[in-house]
C-alpha atoms as a PDB file:
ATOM      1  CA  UNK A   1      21.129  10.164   9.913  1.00  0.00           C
ATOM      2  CA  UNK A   2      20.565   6.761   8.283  1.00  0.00           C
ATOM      3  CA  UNK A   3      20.801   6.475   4.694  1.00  0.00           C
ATOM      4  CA  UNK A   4      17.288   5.472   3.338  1.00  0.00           C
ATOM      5  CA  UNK A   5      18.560   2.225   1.284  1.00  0.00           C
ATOM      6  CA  UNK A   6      19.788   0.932   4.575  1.00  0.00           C
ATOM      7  CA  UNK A   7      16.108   0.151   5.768  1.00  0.00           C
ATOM      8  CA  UNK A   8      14.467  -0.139   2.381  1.00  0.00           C
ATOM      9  CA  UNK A   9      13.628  -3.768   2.241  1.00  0.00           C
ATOM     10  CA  UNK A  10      11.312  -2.952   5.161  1.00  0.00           C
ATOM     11  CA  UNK A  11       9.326  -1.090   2.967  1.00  0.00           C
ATOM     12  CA  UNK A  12       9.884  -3.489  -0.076  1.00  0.00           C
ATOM     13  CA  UNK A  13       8.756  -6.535   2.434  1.00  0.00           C
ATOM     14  CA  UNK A  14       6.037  -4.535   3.463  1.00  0.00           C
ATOM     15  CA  UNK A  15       4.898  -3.978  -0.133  1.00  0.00           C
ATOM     16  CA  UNK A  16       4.757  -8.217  -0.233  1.00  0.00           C
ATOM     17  CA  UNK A  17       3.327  -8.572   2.591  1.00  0.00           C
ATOM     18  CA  UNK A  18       0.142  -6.008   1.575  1.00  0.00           C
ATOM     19  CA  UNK A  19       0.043  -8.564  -1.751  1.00  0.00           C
ATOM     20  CA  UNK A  20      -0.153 -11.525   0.180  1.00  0.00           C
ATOM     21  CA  UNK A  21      -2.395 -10.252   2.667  1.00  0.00           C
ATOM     22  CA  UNK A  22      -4.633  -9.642  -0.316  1.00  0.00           C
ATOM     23  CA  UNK A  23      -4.539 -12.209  -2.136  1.00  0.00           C
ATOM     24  CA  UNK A  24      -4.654 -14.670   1.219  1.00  0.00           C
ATOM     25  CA  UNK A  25      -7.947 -12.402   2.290  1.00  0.00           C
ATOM     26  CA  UNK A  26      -6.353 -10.782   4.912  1.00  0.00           C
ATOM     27  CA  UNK A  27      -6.398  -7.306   3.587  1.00  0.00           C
ATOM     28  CA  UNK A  28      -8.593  -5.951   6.882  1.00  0.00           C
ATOM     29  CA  UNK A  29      -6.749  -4.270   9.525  1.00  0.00           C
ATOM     30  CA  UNK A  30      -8.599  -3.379  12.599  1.00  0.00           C
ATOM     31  CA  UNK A  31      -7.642  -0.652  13.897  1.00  0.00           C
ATOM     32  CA  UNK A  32      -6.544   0.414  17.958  1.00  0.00           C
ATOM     33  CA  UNK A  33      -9.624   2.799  17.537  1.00  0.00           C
ATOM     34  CA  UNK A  34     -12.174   0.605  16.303  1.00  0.00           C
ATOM     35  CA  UNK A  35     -11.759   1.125  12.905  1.00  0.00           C
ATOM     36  CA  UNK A  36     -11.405  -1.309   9.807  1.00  0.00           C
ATOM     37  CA  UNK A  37      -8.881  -0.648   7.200  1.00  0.00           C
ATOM     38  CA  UNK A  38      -8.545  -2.521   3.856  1.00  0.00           C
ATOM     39  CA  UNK A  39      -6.053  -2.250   1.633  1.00  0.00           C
ATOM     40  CA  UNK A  40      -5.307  -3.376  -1.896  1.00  0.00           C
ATOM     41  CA  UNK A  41      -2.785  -3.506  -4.485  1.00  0.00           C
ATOM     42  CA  UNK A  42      -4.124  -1.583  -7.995  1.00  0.00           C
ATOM     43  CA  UNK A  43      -2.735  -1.058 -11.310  1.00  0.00           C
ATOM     44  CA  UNK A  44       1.278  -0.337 -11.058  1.00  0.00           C
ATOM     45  CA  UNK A  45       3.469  -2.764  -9.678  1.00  0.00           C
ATOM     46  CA  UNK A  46       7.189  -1.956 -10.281  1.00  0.00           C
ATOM     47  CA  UNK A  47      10.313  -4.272  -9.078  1.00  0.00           C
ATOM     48  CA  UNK A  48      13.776  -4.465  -9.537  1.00  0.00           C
ATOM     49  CA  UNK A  49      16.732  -6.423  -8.194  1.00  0.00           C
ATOM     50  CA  UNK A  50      18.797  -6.434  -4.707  1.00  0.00           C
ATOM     51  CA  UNK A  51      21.090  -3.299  -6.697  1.00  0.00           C
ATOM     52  CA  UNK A  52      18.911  -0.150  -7.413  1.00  0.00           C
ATOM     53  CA  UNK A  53      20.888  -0.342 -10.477  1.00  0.00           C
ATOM     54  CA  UNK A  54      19.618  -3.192 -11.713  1.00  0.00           C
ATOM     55  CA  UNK A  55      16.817  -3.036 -14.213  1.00  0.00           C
ATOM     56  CA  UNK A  56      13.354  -2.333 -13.096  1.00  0.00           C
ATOM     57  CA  UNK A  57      10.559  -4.113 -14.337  1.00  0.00           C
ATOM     58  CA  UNK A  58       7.167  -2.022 -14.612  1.00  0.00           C
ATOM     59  CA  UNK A  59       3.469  -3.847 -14.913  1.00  0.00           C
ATOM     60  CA  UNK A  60       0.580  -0.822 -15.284  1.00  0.00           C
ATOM     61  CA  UNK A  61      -2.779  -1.112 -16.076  1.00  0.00           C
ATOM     62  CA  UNK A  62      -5.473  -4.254 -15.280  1.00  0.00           C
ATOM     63  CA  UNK A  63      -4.711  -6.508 -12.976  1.00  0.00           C
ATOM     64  CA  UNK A  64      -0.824  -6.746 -12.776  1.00  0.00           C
ATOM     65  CA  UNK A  65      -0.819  -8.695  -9.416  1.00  0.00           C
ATOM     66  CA  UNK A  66      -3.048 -11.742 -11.731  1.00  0.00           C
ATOM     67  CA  UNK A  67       0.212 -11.379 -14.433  1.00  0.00           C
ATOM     68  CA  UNK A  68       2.764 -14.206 -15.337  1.00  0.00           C
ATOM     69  CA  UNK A  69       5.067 -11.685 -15.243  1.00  0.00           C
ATOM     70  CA  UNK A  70       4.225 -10.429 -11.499  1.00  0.00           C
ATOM     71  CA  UNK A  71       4.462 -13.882 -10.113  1.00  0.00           C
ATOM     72  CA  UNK A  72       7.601 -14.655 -12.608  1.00  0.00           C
ATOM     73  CA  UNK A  73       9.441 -11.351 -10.773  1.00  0.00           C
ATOM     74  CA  UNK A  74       8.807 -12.591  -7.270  1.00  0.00           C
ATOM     75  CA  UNK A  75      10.126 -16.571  -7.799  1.00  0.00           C
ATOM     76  CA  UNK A  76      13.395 -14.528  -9.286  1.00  0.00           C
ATOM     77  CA  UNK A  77      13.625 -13.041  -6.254  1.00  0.00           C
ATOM     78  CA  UNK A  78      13.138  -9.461  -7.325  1.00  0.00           C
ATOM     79  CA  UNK A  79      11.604  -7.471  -4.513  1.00  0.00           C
ATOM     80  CA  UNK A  80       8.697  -5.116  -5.521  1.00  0.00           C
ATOM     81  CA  UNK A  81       9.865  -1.823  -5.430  1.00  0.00           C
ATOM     82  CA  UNK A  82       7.343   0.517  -5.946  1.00  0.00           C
ATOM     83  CA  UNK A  83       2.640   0.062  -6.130  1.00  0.00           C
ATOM     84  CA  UNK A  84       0.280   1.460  -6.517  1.00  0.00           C
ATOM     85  CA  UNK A  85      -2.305   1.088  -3.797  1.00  0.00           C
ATOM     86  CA  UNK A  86      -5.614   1.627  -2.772  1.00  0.00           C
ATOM     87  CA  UNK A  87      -6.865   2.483   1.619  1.00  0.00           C
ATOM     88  CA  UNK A  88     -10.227   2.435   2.616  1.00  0.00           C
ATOM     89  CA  UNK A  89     -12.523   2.988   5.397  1.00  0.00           C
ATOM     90  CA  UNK A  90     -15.639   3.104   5.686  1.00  0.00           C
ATOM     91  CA  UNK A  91     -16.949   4.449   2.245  1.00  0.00           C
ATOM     92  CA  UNK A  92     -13.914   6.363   1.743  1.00  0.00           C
ATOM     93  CA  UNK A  93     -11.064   5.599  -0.455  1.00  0.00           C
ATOM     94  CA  UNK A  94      -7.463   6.680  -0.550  1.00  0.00           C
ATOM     95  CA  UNK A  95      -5.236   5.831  -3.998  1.00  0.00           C
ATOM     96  CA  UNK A  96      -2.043   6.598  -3.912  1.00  0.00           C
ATOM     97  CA  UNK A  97       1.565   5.206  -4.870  1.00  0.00           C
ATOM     98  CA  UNK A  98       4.281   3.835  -2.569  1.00  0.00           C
ATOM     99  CA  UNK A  99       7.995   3.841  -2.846  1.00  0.00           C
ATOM    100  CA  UNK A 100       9.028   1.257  -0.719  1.00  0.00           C
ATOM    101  CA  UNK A 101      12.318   2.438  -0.001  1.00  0.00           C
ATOM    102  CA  UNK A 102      11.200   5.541   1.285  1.00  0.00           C
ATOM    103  CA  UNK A 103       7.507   4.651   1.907  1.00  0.00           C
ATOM    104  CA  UNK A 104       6.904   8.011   0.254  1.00  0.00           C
ATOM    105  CA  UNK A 105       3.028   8.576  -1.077  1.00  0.00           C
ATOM    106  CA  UNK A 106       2.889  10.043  -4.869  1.00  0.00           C
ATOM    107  CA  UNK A 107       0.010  10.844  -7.125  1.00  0.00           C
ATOM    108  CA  UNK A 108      -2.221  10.583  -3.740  1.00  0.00           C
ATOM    109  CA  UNK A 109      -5.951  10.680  -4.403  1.00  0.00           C
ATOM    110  CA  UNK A 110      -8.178  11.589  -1.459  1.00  0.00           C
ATOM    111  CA  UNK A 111     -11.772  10.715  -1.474  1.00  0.00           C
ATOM    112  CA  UNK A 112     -14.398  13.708  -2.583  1.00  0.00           C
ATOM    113  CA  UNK A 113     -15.864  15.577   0.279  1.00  0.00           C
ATOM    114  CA  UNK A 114     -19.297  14.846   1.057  1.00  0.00           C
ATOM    115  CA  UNK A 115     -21.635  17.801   1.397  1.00  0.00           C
ATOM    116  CA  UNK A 116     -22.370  19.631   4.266  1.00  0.00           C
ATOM    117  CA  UNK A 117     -24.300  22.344   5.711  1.00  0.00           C
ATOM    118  CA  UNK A 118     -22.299  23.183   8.418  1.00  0.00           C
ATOM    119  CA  UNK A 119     -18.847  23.855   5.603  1.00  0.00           C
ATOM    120  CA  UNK A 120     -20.420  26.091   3.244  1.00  0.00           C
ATOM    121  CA  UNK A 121     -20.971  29.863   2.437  1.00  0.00           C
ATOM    122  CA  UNK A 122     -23.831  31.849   2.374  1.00  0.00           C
ATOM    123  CA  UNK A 123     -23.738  31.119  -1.420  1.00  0.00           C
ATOM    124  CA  UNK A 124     -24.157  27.219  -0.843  1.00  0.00           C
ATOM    125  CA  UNK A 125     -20.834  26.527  -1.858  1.00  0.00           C
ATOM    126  CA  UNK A 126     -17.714  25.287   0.099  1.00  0.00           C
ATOM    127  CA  UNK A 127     -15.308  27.788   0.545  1.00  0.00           C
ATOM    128  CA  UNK A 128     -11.785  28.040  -0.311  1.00  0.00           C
ATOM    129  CA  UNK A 129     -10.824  27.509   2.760  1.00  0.00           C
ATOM    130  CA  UNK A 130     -13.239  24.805   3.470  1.00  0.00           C
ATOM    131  CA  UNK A 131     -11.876  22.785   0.769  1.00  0.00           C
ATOM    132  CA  UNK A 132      -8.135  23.672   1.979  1.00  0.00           C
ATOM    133  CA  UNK A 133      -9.305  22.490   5.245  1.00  0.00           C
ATOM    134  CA  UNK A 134     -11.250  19.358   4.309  1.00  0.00           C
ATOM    135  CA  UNK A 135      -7.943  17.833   1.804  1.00  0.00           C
ATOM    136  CA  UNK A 136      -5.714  18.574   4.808  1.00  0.00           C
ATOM    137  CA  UNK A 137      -7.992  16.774   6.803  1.00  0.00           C
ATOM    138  CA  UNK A 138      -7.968  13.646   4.229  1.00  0.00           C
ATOM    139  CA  UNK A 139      -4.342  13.499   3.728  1.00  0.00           C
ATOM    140  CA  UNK A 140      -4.156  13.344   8.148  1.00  0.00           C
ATOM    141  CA  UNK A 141      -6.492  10.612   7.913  1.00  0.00           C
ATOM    142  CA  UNK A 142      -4.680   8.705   5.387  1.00  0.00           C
ATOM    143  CA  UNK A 143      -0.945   9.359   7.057  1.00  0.00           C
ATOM    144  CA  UNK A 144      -2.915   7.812  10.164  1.00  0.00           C
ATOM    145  CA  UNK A 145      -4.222   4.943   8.661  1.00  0.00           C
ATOM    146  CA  UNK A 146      -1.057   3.661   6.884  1.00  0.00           C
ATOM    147  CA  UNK A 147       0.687   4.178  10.121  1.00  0.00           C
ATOM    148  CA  UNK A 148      -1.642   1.952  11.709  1.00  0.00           C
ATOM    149  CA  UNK A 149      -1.563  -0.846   9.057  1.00  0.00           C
ATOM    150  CA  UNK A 150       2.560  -0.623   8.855  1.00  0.00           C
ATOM    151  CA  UNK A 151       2.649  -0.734  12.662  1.00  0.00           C
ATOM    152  CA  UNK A 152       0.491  -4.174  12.509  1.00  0.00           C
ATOM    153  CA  UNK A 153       3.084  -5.247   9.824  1.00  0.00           C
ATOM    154  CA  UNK A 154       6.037  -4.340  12.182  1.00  0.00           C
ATOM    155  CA  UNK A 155       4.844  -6.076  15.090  1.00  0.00           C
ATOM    156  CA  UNK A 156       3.926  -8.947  12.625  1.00  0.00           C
ATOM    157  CA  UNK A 157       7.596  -8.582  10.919  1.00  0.00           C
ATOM    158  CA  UNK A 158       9.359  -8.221  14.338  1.00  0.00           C
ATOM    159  CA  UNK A 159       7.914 -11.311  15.761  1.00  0.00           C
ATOM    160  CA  UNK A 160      10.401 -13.614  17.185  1.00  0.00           C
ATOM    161  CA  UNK A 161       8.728 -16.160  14.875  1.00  0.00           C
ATOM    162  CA  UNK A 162       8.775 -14.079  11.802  1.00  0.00           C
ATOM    163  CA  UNK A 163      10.688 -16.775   9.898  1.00  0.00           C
ATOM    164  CA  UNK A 164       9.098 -19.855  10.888  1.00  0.00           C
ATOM    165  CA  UNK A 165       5.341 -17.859  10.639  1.00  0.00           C
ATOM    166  CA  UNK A 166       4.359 -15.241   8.486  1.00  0.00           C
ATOM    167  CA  UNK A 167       7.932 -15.154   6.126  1.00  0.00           C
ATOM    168  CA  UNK A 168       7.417 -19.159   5.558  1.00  0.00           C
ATOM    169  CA  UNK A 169       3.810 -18.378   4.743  1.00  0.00           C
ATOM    170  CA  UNK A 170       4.858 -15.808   2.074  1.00  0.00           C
ATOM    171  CA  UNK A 171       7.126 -17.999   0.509  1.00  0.00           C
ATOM    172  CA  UNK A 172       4.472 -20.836  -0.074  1.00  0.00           C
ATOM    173  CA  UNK A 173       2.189 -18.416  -1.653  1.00  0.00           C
ATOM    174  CA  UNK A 174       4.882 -17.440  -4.144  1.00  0.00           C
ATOM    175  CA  UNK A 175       5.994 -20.790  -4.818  1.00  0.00           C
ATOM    176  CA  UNK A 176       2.109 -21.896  -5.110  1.00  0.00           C
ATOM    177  CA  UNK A 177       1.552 -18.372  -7.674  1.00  0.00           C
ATOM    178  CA  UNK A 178       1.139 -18.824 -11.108  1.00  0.00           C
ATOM    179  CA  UNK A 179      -0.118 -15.803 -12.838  1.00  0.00           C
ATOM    180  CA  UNK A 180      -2.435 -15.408 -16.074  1.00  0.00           C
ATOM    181  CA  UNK A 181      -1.809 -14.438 -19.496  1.00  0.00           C
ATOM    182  CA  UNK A 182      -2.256 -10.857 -19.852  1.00  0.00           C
END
């Protein structure tokens, strides 16, 4: 087995590419089903240097993407390590955080189940069970959509044009980023 810091940057460039995307207006995925998925970055950005020894920087709360300090990180080159993000579709909305190196989901908020007839009791209220069944369902739902999204950033990233396209793209936007007083 690979170790995970081998293909981390995939996840770190992936993290990027989300910002841009969002900050371009490009944050809609459609979806091989039909579906749209946005995605944004919220309030936790976290980056560090090309060593995962080297000190981490951590921005929380507001807008940290709108910071001097975000757009200060990526013209030093420091790759964003870990966000916190927010999925939709549809009316419902995922929040969760990402570790980039092991695109692993923590502190994962699903969106509330809506009420219907057909999930409760006799009583009028879901059941245990119901619930159980209805978060499982949400967490599926999520793991789907993020595959979807990181598969239209793979094809994008393994592109034989990657360089001259999309990477050249992301480099003007951080060169053109200026951030805000915060």
């Amino acid at each position: 087995m690979t170790e995970t810091n081998e293909h981390a940057f995939l996840g770190e460039e992936f993290l990027t590419w989300i910002w841009y995307r969002t900050e371009t207006k490009k944050a809609v995925f459609p979806m091989e089903n039909g579906d749209q998925i946005g995605i944004a970055l919220d309030d936790l950005l976290v980056f560090g240097g090309a060593d995962e020894n080297e000190m981490q920087q951590t921005l929380r709360h507001g807008m940290p993407t709108r910071a001097m300090e975000a757009a200060a990180a990526l013209k030093a080159g420091k790759r964003l390590r870990k966000a916190k993000m927010i999925l939709a579709e549809g009316n419902e909305q995922w929040s969760f955080t990402l570790d980039g190196a092991t695109l692993s989901f923590s502190s994962v908020r699903c969106p509330q189940p809506e009420d219907d007839d057909d999930d409760v009791s006799s009583e009028g209220a879901p059941t245990p069970q119901d619930v159980d069944s209805e978060r499982m369902d949400a967490f599926a739902r999520l793991g789907k959509h993020f595959d979807g999204v990181y598969r239209i950033f793979l094809r994008d990233r393994l592109r034989e044009d990657w360089e001259r396209s999309t990477l050249q793209e992301i480099r003007h936007w951080i060169d053109q980023k200026e951030g805000e007083r915060v």
